[in-house]
C-alpha atoms as a PDB file:
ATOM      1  CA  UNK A   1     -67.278 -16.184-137.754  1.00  0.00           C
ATOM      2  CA  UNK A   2     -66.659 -17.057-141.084  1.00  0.00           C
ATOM      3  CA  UNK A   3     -63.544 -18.707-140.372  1.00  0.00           C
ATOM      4  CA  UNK A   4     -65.463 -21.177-138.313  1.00  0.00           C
ATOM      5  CA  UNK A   5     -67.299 -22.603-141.570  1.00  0.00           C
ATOM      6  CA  UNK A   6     -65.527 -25.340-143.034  1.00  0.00           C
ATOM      7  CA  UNK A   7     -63.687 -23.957-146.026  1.00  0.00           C
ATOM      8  CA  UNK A   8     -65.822 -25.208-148.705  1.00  0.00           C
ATOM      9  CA  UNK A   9     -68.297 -23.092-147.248  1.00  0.00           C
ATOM     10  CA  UNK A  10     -66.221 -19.902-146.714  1.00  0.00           C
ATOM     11  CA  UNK A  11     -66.392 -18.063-150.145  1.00  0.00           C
ATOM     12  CA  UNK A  12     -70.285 -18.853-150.670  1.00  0.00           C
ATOM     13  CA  UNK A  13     -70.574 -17.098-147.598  1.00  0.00           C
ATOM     14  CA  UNK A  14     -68.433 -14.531-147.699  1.00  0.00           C
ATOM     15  CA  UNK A  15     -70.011 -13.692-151.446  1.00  0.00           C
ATOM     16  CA  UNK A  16     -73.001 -13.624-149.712  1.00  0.00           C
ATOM     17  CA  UNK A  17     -72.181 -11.310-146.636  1.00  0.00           C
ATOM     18  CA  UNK A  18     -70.500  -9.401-148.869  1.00  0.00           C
ATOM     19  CA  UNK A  19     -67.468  -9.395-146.632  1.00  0.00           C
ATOM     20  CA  UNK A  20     -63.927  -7.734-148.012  1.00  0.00           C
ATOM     21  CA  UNK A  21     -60.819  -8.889-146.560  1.00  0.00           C
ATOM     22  CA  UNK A  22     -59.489  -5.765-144.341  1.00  0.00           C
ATOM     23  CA  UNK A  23     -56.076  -4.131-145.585  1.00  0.00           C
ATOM     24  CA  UNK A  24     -53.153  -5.245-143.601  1.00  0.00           C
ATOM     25  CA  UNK A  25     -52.981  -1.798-142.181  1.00  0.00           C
ATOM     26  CA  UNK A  26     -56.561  -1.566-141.207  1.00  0.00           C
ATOM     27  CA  UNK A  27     -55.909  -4.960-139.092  1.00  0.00           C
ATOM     28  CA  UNK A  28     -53.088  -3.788-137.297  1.00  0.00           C
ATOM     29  CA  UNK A  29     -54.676  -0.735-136.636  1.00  0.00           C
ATOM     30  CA  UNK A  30     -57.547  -2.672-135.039  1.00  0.00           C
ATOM     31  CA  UNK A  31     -55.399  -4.953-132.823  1.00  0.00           C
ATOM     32  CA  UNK A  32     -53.438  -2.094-131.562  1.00  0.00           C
ATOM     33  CA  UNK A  33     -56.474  -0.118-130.558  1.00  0.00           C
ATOM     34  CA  UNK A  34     -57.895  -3.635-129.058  1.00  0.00           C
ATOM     35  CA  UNK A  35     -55.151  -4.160-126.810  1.00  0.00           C
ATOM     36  CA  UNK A  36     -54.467  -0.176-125.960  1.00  0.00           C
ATOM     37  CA  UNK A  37     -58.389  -0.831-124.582  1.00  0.00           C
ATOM     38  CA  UNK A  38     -57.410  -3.740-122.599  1.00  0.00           C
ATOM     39  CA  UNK A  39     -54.152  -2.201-120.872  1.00  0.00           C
ATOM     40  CA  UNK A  40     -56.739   0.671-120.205  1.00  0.00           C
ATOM     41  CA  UNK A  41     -59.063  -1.817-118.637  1.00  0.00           C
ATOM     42  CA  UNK A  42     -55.873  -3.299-116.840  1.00  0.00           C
ATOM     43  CA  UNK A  43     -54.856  -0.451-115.009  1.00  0.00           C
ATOM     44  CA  UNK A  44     -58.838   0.369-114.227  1.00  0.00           C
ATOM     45  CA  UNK A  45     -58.914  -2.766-112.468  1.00  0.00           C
ATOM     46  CA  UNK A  46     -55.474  -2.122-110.429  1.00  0.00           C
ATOM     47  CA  UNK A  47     -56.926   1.191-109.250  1.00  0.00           C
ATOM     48  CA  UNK A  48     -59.740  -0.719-107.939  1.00  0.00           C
ATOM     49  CA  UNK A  49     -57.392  -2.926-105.903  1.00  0.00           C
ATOM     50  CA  UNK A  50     -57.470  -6.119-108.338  1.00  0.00           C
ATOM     51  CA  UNK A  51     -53.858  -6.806-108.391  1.00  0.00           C
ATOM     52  CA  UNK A  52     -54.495  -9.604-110.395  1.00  0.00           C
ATOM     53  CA  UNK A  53     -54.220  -7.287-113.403  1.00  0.00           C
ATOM     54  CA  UNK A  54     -50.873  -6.208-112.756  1.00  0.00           C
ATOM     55  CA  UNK A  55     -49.050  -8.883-114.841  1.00  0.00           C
ATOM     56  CA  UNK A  56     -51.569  -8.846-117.756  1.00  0.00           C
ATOM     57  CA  UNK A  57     -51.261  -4.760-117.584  1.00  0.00           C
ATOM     58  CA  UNK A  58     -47.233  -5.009-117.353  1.00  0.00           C
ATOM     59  CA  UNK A  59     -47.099  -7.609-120.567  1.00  0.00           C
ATOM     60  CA  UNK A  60     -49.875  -5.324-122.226  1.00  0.00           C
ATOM     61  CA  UNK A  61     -47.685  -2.373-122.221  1.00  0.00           C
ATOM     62  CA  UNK A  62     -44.612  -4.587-123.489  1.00  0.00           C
ATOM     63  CA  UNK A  63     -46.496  -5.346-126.206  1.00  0.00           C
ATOM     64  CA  UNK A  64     -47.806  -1.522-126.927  1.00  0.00           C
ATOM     65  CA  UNK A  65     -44.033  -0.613-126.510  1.00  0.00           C
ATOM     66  CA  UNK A  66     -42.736  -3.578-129.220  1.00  0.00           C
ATOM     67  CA  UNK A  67     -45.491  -2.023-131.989  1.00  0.00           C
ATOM     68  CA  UNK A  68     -43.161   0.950-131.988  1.00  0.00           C
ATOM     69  CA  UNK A  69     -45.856   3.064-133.457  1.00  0.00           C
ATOM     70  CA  UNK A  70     -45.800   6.771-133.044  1.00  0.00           C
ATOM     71  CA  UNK A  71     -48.954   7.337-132.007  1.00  0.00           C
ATOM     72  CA  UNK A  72     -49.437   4.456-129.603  1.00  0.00           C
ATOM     73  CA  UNK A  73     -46.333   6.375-127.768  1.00  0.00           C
ATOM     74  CA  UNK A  74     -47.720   9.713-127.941  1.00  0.00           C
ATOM     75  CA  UNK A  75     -51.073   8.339-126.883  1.00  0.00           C
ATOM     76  CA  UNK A  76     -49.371   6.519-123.889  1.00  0.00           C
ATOM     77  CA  UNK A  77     -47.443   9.451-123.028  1.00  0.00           C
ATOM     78  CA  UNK A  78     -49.733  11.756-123.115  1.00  0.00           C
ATOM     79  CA  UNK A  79     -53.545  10.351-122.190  1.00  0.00           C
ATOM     80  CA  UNK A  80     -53.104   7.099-120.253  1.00  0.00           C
ATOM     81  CA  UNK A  81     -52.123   9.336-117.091  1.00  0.00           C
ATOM     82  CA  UNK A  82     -55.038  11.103-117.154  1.00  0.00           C
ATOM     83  CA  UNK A  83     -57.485   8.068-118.243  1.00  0.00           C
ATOM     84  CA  UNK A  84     -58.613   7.650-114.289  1.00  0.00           C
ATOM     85  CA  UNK A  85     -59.439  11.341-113.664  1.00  0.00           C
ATOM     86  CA  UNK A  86     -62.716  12.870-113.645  1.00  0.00           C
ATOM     87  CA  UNK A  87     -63.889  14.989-116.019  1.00  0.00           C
ATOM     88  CA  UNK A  88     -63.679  17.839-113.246  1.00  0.00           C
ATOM     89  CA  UNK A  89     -60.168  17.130-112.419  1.00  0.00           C
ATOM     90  CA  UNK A  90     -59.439  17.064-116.413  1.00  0.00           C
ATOM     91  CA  UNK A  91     -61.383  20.871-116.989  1.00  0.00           C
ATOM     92  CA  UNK A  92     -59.441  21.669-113.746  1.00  0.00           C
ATOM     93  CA  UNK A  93     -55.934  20.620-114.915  1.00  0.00           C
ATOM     94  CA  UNK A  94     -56.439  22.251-118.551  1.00  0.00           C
ATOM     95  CA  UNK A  95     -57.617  25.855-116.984  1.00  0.00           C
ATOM     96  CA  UNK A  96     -54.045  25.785-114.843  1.00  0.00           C
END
């Protein structure tokens, strides 16, 4: 919100609100984890029959793919398979 204010206004406020800049890092870590959410909520929706997702989930997971982070491939790999199962089915599949 504070980029909204005109600039003049900017530092005053973000003195005020106390507000640090994040670390590079810490923002790329947030976007990441924002859009591994929405490919999540993509492929939610396709389950449901809204194939309107299936663009927006297939240019989601481009983008997850071009971070080339480790752990946004072992989380794909490994969890977004399971991400529409119950949590019976999950217990179930871990006991086997």
């Amino acid at each position: 919100m504070i980029l909204l204010l005109p600039i003049a206004l900017r530092a005053t406020y973000t003195k005020s609100l106390k507000i640090d800049p994040q670390p590079d890092m810490q923002k790329k870590i947030i976007k990441v984890a924002d859009t591994l959410s929405a490919y999540l909520k993509y492929l939610a929706e396709i389950r449901t029959g809204n194939k309107e997702f299936e663009q927006a989930a297939e240019n989601t997971k481009q983008r997850l793919v071009d971070y080339q982070l480790p752990s946004v491939i072992y989380f794909m790999e490994t969890f977004v398979s399971s991400n529409d199962l119950s949590l019976d089915s999950l217990m179930k599949q871990y006991r086997n």
